[in-house]
C-alpha atoms as a PDB file:
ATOM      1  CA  UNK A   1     -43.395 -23.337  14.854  1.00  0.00           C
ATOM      2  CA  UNK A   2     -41.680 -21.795  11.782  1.00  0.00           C
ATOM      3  CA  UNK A   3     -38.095 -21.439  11.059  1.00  0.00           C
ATOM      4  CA  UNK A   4     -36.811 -17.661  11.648  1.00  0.00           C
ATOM      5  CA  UNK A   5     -34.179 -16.538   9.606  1.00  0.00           C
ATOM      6  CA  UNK A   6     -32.183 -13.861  10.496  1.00  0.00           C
ATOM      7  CA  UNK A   7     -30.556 -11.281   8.187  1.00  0.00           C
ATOM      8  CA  UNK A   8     -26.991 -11.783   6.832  1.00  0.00           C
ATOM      9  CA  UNK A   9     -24.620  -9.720   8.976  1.00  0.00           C
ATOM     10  CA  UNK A  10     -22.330  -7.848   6.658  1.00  0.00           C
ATOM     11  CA  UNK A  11     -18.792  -9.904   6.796  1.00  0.00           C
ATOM     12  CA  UNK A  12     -15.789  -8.676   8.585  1.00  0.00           C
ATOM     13  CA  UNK A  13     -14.329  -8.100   5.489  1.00  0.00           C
ATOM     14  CA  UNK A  14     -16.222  -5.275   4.117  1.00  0.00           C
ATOM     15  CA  UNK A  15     -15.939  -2.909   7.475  1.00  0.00           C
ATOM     16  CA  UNK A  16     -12.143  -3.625   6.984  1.00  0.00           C
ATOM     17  CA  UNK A  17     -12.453  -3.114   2.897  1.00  0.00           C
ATOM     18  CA  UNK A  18     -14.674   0.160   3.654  1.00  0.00           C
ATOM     19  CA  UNK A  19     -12.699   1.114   6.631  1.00  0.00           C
ATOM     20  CA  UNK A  20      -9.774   1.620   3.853  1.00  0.00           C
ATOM     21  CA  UNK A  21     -11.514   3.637   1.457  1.00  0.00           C
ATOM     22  CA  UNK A  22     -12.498   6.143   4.152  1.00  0.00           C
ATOM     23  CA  UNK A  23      -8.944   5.968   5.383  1.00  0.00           C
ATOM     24  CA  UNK A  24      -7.619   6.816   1.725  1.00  0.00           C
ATOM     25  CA  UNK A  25     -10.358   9.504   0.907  1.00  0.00           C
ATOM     26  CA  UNK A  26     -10.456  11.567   4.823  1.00  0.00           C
ATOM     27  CA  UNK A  27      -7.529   9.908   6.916  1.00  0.00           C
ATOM     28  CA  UNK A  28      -7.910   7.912   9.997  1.00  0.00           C
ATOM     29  CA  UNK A  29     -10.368  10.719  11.596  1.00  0.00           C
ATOM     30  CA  UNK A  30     -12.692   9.834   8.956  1.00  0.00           C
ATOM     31  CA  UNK A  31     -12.932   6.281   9.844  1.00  0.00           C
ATOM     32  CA  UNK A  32     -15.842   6.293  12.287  1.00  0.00           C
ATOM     33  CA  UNK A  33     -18.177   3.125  12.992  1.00  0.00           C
ATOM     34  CA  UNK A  34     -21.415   5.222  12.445  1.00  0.00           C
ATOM     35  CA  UNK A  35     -20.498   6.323   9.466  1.00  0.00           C
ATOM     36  CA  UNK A  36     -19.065   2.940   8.517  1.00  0.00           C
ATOM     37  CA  UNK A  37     -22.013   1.519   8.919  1.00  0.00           C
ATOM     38  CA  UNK A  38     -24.268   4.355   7.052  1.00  0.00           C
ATOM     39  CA  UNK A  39     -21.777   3.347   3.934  1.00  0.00           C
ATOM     40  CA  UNK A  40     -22.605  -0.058   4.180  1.00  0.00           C
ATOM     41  CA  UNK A  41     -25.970   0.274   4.806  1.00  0.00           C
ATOM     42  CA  UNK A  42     -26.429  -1.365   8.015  1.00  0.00           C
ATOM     43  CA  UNK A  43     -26.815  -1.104  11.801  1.00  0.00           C
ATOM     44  CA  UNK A  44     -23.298  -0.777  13.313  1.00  0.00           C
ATOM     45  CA  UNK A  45     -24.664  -3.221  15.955  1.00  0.00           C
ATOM     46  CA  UNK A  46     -23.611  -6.158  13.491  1.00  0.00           C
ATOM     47  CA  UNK A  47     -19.644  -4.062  13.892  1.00  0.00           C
ATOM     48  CA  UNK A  48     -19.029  -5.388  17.519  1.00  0.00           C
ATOM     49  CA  UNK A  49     -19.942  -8.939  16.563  1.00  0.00           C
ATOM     50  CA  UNK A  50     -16.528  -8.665  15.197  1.00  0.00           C
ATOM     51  CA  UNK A  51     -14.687  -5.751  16.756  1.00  0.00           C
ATOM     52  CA  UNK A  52     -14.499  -4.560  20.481  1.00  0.00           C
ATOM     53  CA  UNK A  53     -13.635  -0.950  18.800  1.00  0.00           C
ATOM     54  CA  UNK A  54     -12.770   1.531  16.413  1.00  0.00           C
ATOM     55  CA  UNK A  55      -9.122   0.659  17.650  1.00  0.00           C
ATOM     56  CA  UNK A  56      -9.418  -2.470  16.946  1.00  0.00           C
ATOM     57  CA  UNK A  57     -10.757  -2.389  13.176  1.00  0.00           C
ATOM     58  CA  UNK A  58      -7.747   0.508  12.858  1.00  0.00           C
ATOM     59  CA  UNK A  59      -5.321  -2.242  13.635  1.00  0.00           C
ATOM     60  CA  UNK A  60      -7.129  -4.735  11.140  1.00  0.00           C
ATOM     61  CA  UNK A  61      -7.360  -2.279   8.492  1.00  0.00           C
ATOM     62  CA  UNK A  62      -3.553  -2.053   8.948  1.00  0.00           C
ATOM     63  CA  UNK A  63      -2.870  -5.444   8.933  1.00  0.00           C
ATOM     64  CA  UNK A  64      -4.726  -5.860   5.334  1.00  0.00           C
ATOM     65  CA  UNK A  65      -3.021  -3.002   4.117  1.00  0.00           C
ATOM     66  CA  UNK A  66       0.121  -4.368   5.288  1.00  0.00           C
ATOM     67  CA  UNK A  67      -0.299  -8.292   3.574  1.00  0.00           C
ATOM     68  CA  UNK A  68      -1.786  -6.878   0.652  1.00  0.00           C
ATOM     69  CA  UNK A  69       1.129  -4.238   0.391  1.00  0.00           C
ATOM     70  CA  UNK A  70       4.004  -6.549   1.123  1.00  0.00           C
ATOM     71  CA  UNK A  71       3.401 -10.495   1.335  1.00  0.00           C
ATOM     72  CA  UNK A  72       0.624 -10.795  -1.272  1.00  0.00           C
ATOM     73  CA  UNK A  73       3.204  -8.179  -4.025  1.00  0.00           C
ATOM     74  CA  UNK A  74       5.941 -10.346  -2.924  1.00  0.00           C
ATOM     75  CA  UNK A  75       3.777 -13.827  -3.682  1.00  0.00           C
ATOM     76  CA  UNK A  76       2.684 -12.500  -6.748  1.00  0.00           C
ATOM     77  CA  UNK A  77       6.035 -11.134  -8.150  1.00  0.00           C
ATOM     78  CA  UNK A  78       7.463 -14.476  -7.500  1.00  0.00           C
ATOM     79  CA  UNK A  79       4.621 -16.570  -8.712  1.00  0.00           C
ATOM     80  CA  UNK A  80       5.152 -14.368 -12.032  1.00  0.00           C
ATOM     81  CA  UNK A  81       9.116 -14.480 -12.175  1.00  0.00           C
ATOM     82  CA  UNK A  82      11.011 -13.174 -14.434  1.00  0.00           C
ATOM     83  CA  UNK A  83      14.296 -11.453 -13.906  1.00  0.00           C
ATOM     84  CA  UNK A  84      15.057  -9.010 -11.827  1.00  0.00           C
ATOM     85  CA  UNK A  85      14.044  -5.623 -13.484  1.00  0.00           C
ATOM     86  CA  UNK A  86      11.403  -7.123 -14.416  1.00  0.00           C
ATOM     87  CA  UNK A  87      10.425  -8.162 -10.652  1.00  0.00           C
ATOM     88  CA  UNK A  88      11.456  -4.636  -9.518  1.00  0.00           C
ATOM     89  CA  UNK A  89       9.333  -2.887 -12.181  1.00  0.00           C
ATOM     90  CA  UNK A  90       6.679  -5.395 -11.327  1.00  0.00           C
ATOM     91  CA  UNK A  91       6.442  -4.666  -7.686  1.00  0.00           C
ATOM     92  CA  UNK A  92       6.822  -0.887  -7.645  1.00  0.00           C
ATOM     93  CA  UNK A  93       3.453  -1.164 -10.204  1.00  0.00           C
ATOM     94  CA  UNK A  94       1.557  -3.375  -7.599  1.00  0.00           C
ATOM     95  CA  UNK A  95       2.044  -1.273  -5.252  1.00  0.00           C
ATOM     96  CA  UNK A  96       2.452   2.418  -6.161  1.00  0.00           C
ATOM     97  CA  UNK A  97       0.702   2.376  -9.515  1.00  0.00           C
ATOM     98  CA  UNK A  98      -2.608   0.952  -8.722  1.00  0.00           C
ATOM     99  CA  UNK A  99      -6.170   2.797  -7.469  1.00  0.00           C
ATOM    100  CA  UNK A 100      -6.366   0.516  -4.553  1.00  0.00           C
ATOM    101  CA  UNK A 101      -2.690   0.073  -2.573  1.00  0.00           C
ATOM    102  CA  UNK A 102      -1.616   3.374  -3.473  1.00  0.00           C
ATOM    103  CA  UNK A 103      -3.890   5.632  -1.570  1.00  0.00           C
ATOM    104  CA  UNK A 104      -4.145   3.802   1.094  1.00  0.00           C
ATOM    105  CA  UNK A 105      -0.442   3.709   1.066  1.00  0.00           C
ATOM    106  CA  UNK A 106      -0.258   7.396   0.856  1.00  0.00           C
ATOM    107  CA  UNK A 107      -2.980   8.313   3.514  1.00  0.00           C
ATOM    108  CA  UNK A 108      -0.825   5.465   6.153  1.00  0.00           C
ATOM    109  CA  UNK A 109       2.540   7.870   5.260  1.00  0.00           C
ATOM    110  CA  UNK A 110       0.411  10.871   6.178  1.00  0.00           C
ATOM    111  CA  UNK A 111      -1.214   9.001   9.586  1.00  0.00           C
ATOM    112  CA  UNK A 112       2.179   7.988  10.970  1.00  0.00           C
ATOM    113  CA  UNK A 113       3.271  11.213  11.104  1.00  0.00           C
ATOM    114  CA  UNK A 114       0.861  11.649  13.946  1.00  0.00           C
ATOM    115  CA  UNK A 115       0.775   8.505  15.190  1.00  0.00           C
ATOM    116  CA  UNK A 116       4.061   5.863  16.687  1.00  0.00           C
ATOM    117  CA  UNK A 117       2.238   2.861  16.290  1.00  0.00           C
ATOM    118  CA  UNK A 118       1.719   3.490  12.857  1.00  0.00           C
ATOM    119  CA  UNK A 119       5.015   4.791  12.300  1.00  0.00           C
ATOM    120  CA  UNK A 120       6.272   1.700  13.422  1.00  0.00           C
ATOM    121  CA  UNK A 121       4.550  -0.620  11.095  1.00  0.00           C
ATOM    122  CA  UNK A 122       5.283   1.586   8.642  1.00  0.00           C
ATOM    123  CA  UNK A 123       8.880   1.601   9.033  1.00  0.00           C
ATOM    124  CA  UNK A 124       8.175  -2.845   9.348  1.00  0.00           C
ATOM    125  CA  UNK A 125       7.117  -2.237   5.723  1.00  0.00           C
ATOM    126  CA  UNK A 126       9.144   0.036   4.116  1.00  0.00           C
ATOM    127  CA  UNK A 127      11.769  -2.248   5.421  1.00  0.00           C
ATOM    128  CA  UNK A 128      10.847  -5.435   3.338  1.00  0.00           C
ATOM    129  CA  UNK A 129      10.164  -3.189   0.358  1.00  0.00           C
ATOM    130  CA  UNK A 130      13.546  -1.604   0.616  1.00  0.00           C
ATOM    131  CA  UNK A 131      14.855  -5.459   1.140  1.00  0.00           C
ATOM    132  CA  UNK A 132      13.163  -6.542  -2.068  1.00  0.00           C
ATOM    133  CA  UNK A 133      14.734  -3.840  -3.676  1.00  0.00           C
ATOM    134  CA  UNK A 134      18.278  -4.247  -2.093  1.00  0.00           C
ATOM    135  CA  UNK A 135      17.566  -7.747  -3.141  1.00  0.00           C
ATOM    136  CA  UNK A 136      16.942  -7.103  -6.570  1.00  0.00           C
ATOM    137  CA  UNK A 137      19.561  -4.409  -7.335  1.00  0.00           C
ATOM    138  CA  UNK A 138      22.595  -6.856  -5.835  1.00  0.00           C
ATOM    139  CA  UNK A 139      21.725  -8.880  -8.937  1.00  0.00           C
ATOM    140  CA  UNK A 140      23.584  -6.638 -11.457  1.00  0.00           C
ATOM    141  CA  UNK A 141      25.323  -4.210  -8.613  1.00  0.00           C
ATOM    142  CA  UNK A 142      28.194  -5.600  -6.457  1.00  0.00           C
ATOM    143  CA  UNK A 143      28.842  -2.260  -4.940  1.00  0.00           C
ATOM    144  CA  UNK A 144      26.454  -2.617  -1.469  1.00  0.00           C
ATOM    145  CA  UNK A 145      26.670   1.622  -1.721  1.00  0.00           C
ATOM    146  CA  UNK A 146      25.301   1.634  -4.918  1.00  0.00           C
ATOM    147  CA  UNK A 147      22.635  -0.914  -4.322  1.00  0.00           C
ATOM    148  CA  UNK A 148      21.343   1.289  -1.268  1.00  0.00           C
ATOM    149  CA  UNK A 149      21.422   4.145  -3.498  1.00  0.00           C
ATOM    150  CA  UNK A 150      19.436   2.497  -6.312  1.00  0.00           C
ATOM    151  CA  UNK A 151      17.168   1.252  -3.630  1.00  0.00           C
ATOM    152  CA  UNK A 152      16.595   4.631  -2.390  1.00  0.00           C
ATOM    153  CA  UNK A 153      16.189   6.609  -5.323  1.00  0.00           C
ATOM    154  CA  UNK A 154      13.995   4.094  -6.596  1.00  0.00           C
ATOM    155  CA  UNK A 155      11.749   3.739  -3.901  1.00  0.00           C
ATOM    156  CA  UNK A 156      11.818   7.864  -3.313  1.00  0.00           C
ATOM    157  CA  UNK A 157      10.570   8.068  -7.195  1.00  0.00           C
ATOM    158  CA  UNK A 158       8.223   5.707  -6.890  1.00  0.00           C
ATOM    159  CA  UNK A 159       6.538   7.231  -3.437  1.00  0.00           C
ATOM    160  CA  UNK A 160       7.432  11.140  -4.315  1.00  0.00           C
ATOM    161  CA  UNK A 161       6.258  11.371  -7.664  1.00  0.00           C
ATOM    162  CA  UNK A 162       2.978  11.492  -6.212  1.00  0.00           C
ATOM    163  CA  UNK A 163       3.417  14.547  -4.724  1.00  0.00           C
ATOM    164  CA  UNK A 164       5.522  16.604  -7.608  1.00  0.00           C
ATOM    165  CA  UNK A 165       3.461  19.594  -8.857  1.00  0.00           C
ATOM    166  CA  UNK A 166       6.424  20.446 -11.410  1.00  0.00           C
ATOM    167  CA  UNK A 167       6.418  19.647 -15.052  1.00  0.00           C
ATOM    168  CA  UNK A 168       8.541  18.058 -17.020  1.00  0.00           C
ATOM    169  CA  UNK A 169       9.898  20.416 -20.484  1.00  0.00           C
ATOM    170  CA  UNK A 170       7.315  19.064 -22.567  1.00  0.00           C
ATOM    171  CA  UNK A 171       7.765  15.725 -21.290  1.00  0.00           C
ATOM    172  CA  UNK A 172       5.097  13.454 -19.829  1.00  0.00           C
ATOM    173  CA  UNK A 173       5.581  12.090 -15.856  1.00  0.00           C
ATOM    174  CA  UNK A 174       5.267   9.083 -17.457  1.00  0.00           C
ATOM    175  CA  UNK A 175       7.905   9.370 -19.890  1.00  0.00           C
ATOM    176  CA  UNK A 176       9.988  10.620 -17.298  1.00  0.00           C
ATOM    177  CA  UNK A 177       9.093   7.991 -14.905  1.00  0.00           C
ATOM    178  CA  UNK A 178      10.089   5.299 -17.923  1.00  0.00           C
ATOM    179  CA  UNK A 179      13.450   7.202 -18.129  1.00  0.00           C
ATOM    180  CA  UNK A 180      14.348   6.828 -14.379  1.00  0.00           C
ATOM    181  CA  UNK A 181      13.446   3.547 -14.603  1.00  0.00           C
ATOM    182  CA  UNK A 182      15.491   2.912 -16.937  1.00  0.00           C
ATOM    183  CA  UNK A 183      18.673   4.741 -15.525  1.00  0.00           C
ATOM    184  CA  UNK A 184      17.399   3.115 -11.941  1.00  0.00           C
ATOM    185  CA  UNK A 185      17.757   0.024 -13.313  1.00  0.00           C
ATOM    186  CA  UNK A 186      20.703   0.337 -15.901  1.00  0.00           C
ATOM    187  CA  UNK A 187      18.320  -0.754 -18.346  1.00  0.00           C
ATOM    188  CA  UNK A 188      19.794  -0.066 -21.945  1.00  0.00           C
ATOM    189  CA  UNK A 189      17.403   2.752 -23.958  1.00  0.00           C
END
C-alpha cells in the first residue's frame, strides 16, 4: 500500500498576514474567511484547523499588529541604540513611516471607533508608545509638562500627518516633517 501525501495546509501565519492586508485596504468588514481563502488560494476548510472563527483570527490579527507595532519597534530600537533622538526618530519611522505597520495602524484607529475591544487595545498601545516617548524626551527635558507636551505633539505629527490635505508654502511634508522634528526634539538646525 502506497504512502498518501496530503497537501500542505497554508500556515497560520499567512491567514493572519492576509487577514492584515484586507484589514488595511477595506477595514475589519472586509476581512471575511471566504474571501480569505479565495486570496490565498485555498479551501477555507484548512482556516478552522487553526481558528474556531472570524473572531478569533480578528483577535490574532490584533495581537500581531500589536507585537510587531510595539515589542518588536521597541527590541529593535534598543538592539540598534543610539541616543535618544536618535531612538525617538527611529521608532516613529518603524512604525508610522513604513508600507506595512502604518496602514494597518491607521485602519485599527478607524475600527476602534466602532468597536470597545479594539479601543481598548488600542489605548494598551498608544500607551507604551507614548511611554517610550515620555521616556525618551525626560532625557534632555526635566520639566514632566514639557515632556508630555513633546510626547504629544510628537506622536499627533507623526499619526495626523497622514491625514493633512493642506500644503505647505512651497515646502515639502517632508521638509516640514524634518523641521518639527527637529523643534520636537530640540535638535540644533
Amino acid at each position: 500500500m502506497g504512502h498518501i501525501v496530503g497537501a500542505a495546509r497554508t500556515p497560520r501565519g499567512a491567514w493572519i498576514e492576509e487577514g492584515l492586508r484586507v484589514l488595511a485596504d477595506g477595514g475589519p468588514a472586509a476581512v471575511r474567511v471566504e474571501a480569505l481563502a479565495k486570496r490565498l488560494g485555498v479551501t477555507k476548510g484548512g482556516f478552522y484547523g487553526y481558528f474556531a472563527d472570524r473572531e478569533a483570527l480578528l483577535d490574532a490579527m490584533l495581537d500581531t499588529w500589536e507585537r510587531e507595532c510595539t515589542d518588536d519597534v521597541i527590541a529593535r530600537v534598543e538592539r540598534e541604540g543610539g541616543d535618544p533622538r536618535s531612538k525617538a526618530t527611529l521608532a516613529g519611522k518603524l512604525t508610522f513611516s513604513d508600507d506595512r505597520l502604518l496602514p494597518i495602524d491607521l485602519a485599527v484607529r478607524d475600527w476602534a471607533r466602532r468597536d470597545e475591544s479594539v479601543a481598548a487595545r488600542l489605548r494598551r498601545v498608544d500607551d507604551r508608545r507614548m511611554d517610550l516617548l515620555r521616556e525618551m524626551f525626560a532625557t534632555f527635558c526635566e520639566d514632566p509638562d514639557e515632556i508630555e507636551a513633546r510626547s504629544l505633539i510628537a506622536f499627533c505629527v507623526a499619526i495626523g500627518h497622514h491625514s493633512l490635505a493642506a500644503g505647505h508654502g512651497g515646502r515639502t511634508r517632508t521638509e516640514v516633517l524634518m523641521r518639527a522634528g527637529d523643534l520636537i526634539l530640540r535638535r540644533e538646525g
